[in-house]
C-alpha atoms as a PDB file:
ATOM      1  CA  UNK A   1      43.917 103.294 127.034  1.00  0.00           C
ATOM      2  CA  UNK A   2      46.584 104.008 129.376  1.00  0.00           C
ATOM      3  CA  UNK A   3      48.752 101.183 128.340  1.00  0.00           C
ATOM      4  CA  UNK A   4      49.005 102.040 124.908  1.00  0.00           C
ATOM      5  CA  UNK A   5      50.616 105.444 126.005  1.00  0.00           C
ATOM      6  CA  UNK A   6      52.846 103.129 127.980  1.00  0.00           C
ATOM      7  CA  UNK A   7      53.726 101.280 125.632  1.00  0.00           C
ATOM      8  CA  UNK A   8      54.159 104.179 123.057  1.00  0.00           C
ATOM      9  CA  UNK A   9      56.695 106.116 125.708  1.00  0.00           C
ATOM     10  CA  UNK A  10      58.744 103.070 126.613  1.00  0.00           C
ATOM     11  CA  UNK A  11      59.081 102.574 122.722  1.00  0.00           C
ATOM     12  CA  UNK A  12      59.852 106.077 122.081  1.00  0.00           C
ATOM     13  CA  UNK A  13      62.511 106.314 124.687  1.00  0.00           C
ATOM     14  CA  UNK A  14      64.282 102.984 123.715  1.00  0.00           C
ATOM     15  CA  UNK A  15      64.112 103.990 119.993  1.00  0.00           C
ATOM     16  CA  UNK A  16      66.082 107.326 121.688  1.00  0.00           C
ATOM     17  CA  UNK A  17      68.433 105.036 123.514  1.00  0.00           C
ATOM     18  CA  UNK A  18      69.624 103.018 120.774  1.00  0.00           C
ATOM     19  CA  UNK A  19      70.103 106.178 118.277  1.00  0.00           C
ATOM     20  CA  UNK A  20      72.669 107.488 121.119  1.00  0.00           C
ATOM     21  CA  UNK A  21      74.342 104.467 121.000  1.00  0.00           C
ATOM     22  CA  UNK A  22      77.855 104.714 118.788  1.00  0.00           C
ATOM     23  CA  UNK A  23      81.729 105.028 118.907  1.00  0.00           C
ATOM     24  CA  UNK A  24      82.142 108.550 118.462  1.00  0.00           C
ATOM     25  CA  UNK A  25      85.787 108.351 117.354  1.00  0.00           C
ATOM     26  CA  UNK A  26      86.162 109.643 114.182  1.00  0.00           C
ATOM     27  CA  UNK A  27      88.300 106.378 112.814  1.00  0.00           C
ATOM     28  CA  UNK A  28      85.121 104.030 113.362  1.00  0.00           C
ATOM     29  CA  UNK A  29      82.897 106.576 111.820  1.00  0.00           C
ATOM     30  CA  UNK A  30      84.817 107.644 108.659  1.00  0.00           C
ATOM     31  CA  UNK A  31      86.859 105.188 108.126  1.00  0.00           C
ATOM     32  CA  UNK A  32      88.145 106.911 105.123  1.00  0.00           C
ATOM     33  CA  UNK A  33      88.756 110.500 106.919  1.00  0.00           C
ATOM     34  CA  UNK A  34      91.134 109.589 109.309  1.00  0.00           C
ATOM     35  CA  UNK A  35      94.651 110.084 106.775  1.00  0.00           C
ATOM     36  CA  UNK A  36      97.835 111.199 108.541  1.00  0.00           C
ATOM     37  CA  UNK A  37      99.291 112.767 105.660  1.00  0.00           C
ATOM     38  CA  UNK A  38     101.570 115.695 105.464  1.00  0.00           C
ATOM     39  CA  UNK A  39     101.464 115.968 101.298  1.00  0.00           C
ATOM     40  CA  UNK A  40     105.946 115.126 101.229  1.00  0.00           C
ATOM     41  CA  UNK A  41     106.349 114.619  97.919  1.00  0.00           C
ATOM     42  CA  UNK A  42     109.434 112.033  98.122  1.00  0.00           C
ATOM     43  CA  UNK A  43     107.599 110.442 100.964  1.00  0.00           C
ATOM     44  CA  UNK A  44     103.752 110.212  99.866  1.00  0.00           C
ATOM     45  CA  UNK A  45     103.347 111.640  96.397  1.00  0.00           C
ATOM     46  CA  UNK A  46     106.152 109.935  94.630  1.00  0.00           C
ATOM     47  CA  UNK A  47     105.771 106.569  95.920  1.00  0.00           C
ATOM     48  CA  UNK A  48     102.107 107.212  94.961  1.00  0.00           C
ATOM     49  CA  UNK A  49     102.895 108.193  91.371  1.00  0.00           C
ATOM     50  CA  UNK A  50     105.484 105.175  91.131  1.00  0.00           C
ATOM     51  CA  UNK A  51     103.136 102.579  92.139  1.00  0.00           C
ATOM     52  CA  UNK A  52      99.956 104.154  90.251  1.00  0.00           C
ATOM     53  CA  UNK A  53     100.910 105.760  87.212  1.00  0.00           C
ATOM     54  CA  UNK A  54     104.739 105.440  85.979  1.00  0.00           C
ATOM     55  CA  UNK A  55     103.651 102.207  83.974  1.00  0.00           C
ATOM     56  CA  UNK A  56     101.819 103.603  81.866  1.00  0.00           C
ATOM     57  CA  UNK A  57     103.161 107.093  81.992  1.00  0.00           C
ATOM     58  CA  UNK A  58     106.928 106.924  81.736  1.00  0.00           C
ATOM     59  CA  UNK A  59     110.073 105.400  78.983  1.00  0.00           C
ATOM     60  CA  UNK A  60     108.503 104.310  75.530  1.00  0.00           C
ATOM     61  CA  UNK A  61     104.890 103.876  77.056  1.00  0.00           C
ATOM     62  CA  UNK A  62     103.947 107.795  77.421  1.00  0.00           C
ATOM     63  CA  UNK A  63     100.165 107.502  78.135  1.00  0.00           C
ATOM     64  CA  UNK A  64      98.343 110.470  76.982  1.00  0.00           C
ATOM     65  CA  UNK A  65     102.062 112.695  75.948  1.00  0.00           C
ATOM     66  CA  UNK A  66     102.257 113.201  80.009  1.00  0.00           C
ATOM     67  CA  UNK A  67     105.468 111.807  81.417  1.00  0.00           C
ATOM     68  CA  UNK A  68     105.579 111.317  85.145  1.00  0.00           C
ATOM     69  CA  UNK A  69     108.884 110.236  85.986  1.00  0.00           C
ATOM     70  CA  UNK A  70     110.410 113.073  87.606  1.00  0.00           C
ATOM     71  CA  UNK A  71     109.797 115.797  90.186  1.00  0.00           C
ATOM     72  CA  UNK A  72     109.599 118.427  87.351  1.00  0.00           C
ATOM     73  CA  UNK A  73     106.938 116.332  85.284  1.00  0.00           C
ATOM     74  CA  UNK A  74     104.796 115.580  88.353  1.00  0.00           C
ATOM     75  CA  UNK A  75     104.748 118.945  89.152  1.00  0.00           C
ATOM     76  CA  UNK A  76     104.487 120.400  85.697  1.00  0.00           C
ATOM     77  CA  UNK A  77     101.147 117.646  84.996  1.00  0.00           C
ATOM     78  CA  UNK A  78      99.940 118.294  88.948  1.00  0.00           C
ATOM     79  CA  UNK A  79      96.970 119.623  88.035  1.00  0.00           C
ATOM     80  CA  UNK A  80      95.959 116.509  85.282  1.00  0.00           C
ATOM     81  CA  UNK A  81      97.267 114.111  87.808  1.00  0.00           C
ATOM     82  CA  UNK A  82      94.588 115.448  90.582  1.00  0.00           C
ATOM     83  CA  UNK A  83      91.389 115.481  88.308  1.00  0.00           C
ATOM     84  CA  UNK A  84      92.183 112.324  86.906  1.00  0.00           C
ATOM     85  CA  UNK A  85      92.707 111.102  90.661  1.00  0.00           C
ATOM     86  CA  UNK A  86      89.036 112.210  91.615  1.00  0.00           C
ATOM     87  CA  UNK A  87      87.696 111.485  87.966  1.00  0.00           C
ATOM     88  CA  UNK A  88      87.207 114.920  86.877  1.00  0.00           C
ATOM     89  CA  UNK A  89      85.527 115.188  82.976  1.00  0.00           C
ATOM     90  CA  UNK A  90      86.616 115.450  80.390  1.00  0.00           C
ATOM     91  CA  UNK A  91      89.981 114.185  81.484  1.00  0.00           C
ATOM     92  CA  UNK A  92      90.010 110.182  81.499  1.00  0.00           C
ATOM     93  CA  UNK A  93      90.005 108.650  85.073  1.00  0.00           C
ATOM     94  CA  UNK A  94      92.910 107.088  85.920  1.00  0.00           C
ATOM     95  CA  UNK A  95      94.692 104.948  87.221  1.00  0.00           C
ATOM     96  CA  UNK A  96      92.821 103.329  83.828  1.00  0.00           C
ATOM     97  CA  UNK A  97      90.351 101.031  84.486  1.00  0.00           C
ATOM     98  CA  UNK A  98      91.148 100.906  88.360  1.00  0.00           C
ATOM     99  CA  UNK A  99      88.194 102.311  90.492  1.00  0.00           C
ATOM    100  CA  UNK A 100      88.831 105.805  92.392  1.00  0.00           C
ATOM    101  CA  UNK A 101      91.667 105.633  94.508  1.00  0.00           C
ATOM    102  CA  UNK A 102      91.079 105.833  98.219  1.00  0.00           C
ATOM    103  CA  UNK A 103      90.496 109.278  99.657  1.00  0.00           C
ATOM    104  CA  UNK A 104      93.838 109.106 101.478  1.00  0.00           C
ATOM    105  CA  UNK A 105      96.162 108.688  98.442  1.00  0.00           C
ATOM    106  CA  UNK A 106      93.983 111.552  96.245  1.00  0.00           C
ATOM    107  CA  UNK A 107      94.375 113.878  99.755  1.00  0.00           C
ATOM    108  CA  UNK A 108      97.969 113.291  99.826  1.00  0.00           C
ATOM    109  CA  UNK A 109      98.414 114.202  96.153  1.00  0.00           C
ATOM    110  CA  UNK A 110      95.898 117.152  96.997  1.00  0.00           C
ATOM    111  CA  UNK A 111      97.585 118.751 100.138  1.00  0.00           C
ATOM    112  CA  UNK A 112     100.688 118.859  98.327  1.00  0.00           C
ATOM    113  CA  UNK A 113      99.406 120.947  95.741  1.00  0.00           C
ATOM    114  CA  UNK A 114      97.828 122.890  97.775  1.00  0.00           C
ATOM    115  CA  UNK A 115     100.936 123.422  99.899  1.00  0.00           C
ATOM    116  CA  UNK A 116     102.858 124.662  96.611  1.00  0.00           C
ATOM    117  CA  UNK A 117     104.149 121.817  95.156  1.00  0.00           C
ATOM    118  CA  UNK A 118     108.141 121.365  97.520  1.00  0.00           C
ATOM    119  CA  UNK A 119     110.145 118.726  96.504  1.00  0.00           C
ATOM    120  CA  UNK A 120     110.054 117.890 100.053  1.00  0.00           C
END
């Protein structure tokens, strides 16, 4: 009888052990937390846009009447470009047919807006 609560203890406390065993540095737990941005427009949010969005949303191909070729149009469309970022109904998720971008790209869009929109 006594060896079973033995046995049950040491279990118990090695179950404990290896639940206390991790990296605690944020990067190796969220991976997709750790994002360095500042929300610069010409240095995060433009590039961004460029790379993501100005194909289909800029010269003869005007995707959805939003243009999103200059500073004025991003910011004018911020709010359209966000939601459709994160996927936000009823606008259509974009980029089109890509999967959500990663968290770092939508919080760089994000903390710009939030930080008033500079044409920093």
């Amino acid at each position: 009888m006594m060896d079973g609560k033995i046995i049950k203890i040491a279990i118990a406390i090695i179950i404990l052990a290896v639940q206390g065993c991790y990296y605690d540095a944020e990067n190796y737990l969220y991976p997709e937390s750790v994002c360095n941005s500042k929300g610069y427009f010409a240095a995060e949010v433009q590039p961004l846009i460029n790379t993501k969005c100005k194909s289909c949303h800029s010269g003869s191909s005007i995707g959805g009447g939003i243009s999103l070729e200059t500073y004025d149009q991003i910011k004018t469309n911020a709010t359209k470009v966000i939601n459709t970022m994160n996927h936000v109904a009823p606008l259509s998720a974009m980029p089109k047919g890509e999967p959500i971008m990663p968290a770092c790209d939508i919080k760089k869009v994000q903390l710009w807006i939030d930080g008033g929109m500079q044409n920093n």
